[in-house]
Protein backbone atom coordinates (compact mmCIF):
# COMPACT_ATOMS: atom_id res chain seq x y z
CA UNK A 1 31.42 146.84 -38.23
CA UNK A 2 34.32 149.13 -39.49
CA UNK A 3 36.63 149.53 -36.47
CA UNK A 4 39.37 152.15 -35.61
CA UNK A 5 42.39 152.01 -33.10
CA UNK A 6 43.24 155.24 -32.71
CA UNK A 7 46.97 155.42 -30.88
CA UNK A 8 48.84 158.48 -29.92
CA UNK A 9 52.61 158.22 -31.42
CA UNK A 10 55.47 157.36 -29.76
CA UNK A 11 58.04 160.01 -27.78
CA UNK A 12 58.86 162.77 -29.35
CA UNK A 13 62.40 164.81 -28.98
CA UNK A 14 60.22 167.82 -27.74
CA UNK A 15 58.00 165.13 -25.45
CA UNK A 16 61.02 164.38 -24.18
CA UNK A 17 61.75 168.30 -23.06
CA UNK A 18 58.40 169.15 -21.97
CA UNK A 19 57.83 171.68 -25.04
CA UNK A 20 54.18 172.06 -26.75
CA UNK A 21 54.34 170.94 -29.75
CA UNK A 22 50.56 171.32 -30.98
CA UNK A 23 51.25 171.50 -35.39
CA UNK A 24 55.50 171.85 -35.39
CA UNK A 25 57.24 168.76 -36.39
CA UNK A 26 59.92 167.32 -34.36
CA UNK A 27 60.85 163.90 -34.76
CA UNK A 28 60.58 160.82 -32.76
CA UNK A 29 63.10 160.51 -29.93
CA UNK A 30 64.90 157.40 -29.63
CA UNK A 31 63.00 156.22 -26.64
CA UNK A 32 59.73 157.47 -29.35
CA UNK A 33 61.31 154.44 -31.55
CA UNK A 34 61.88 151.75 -29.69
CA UNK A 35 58.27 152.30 -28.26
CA UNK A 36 56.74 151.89 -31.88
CA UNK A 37 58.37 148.31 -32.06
CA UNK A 38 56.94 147.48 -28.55
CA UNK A 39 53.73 148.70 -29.46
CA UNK A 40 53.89 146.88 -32.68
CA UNK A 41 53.77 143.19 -30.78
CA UNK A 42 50.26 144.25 -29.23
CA UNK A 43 48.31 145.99 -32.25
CA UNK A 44 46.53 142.43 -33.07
CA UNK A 45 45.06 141.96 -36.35
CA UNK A 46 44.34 145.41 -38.41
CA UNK A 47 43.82 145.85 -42.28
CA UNK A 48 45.13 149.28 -42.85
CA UNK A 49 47.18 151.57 -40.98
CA UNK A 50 46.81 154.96 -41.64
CA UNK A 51 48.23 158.42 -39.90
CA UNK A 52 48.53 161.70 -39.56
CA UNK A 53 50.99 163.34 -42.02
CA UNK A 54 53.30 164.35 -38.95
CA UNK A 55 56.23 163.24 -38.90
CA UNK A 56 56.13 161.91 -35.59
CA UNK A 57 52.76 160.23 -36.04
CA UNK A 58 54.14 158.84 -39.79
CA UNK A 59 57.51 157.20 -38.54
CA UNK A 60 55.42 156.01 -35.51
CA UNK A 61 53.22 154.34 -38.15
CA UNK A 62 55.57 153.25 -40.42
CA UNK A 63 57.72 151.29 -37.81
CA UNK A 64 54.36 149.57 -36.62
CA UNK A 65 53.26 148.87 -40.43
CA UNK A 66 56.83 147.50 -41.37
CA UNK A 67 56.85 145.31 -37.97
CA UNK A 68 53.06 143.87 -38.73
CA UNK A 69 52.86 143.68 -42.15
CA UNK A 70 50.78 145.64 -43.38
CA UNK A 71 51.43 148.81 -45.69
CA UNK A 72 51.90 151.08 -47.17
CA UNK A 73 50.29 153.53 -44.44
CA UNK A 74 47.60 155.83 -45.79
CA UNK A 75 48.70 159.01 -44.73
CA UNK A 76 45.36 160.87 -43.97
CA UNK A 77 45.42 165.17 -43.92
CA UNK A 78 42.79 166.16 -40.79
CA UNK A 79 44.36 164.33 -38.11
CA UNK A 80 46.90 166.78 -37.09
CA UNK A 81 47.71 168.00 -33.47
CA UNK A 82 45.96 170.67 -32.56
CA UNK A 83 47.24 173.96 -33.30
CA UNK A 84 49.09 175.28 -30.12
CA UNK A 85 49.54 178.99 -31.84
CA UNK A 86 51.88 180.94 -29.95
CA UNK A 87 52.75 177.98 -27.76
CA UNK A 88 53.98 176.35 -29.90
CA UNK A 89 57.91 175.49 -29.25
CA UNK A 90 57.56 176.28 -25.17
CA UNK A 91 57.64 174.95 -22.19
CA UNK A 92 54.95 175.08 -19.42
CA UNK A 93 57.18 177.17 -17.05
CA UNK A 94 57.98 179.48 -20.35
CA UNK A 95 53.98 179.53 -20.88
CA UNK A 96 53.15 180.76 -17.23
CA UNK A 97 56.40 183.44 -17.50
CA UNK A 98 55.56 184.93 -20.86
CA UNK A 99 51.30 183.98 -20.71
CA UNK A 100 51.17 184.47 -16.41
CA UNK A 101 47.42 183.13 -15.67
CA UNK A 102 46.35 181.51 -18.88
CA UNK A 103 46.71 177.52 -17.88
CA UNK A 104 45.25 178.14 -14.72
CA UNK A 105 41.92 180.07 -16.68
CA UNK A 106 41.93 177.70 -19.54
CA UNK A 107 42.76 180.69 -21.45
CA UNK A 108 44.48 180.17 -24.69
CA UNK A 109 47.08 182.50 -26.89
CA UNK A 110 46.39 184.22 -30.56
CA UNK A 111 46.40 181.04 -32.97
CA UNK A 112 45.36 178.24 -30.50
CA UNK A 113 42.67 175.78 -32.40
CA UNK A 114 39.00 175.72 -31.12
CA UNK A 115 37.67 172.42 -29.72
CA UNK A 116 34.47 172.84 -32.50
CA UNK A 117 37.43 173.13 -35.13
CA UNK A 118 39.52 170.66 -34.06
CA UNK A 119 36.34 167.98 -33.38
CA UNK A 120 35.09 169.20 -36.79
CA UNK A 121 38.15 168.44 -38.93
CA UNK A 122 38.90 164.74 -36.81
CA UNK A 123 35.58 163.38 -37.19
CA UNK A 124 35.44 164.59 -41.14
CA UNK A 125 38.85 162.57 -41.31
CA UNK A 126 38.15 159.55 -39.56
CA UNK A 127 34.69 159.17 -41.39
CA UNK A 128 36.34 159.30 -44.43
CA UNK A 129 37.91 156.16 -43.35
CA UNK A 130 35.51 154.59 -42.46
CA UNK A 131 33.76 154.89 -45.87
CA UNK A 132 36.94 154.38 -47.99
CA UNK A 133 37.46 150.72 -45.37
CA UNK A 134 34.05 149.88 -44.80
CA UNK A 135 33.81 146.72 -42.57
CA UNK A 136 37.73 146.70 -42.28
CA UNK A 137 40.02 147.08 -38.91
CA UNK A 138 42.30 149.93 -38.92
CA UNK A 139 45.33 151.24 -36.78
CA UNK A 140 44.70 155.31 -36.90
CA UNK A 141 47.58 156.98 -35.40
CA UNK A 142 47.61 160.07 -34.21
CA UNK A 143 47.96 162.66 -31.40
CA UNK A 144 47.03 163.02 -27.86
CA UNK A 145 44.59 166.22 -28.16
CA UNK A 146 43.47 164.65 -31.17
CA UNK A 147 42.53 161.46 -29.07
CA UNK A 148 41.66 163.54 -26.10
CA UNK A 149 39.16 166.09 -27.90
CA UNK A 150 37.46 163.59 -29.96
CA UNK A 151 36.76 161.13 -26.46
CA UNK A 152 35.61 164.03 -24.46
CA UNK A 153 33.35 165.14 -27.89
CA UNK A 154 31.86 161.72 -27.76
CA UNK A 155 31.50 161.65 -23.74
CA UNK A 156 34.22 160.26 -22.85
CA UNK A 157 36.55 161.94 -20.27
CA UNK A 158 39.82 160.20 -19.64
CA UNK A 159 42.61 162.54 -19.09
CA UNK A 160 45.79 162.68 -20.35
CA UNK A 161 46.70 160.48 -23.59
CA UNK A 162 50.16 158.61 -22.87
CA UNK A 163 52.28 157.38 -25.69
CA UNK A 164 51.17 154.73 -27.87
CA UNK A 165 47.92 154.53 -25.95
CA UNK A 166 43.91 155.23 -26.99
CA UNK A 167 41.16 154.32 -28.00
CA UNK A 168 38.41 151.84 -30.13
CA UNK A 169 35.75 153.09 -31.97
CA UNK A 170 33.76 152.42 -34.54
CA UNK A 171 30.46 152.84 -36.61
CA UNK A 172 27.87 150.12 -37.08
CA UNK A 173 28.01 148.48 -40.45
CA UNK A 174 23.92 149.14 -41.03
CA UNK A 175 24.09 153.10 -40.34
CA UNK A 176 25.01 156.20 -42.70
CA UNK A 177 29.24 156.76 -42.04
CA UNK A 178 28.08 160.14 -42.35
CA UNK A 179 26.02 160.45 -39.83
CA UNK A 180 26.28 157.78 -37.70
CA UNK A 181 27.33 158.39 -34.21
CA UNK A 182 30.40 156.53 -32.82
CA UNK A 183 30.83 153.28 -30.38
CA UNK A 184 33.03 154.57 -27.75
CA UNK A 185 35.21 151.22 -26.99
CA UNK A 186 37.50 149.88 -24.92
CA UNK A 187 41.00 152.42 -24.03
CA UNK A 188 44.43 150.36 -24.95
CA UNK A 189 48.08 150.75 -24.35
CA UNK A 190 50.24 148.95 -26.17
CA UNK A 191 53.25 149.55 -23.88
CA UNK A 192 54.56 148.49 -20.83
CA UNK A 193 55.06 150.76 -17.89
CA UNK A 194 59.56 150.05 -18.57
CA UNK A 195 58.19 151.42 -22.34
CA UNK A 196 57.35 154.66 -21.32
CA UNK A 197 60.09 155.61 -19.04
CA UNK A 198 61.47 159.37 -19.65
CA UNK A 199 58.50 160.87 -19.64
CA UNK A 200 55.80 161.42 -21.30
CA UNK A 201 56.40 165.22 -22.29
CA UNK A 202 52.92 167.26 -22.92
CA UNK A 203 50.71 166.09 -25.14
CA UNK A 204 50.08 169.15 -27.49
């Protein structure tokens, strides 16, 4: 059984703000720090941690993989937020000024990623995983639509994705990685409720 943690990074400095951050790159906040170290005391036992190439998914797993032991983190290209196009850099109250109607409508702006694309591009990445660490444990981390999209893809339909929480998967060891269809496990956070306070920000 090849199994996957998948963990949304810590606080970001536009978390922090409330600003959608969907493919931009702003770094961890302080408070998006110290989280990775707490998280890093409840990950368990994992073989290889691996992340998104954003930055604040990669310093998220870095501090974990330095803490635990385990390195160097396998920085893996199709695990990226989703795209928030236009939205990308504002806040909800600057979305419903300058885009009046569209969060209520589930409308979305020029540049906004499509759920098939999104789904599409995840599960290609975390299959290739799973064949490159066959029968290993891994620590994936990543982002909260990224989380959010594949659960609800896979009929699972949690909500929002706080920091440093997620999700188990995994593939049976007997069955094509290809094609196999996913275990939907248990959902984790490796945080305390005193870990997350200033917010939790948006989770694009």
């Amino acid at each position: 059984m090849t199994t996957l943690l998948l963990v949304r990074h810590g606080q970001s400095v536009w978390n922090a703000v409330g600003r959608w951050q969907g493919q931009a790159d702003p770094e961890l906040s302080e408070l998006g720090r110290q989280q990775a170290f707490s998280a890093s005391a409840r990950v368990g036992t994992v073989d290889v941690v691996a992340s998104s190439p954003q930055d604040r998914a990669l310093t998220t797993a870095t501090i974990i993989s330095g803490q635990i032991g385990v390195g160097p983190v396998v920085v893996t290209p199709g695990l990226e937020e989703r795209s928030a196009g236009e939205w990308s850099g504002l806040t909800k109250t600057e979305i419903n000024e300058q885009y009046p109607g569209f969060l209520e409508s589930g409308e979305r702006p020029p540049g906004y990623e499509a759920d098939d694309h999104l789904v599409a591009r995840v599960e290609a990445a975390l299959r290739g995983l799973v064949a490159e660490y066959a029968g290993g444990s891994l620590l994936v981390v990543c982002h909260g639509g990224v989380i959010k999209s594949f659960e609800q893809a896979n009929g699972v339909q949690d909500g929002r994705v706080p920091n440093l929480s997620g999700r188990v998967v995994s593939l049976a060891p007997d069955l094509d990685p290809v094609t196999a269809p996913w275990i939907m496990g248990e959902h984790v956070q490796l945080l305390d409720d005193q870990d997350l306070t200033g917010g939790e920000g948006v989770r694009v």
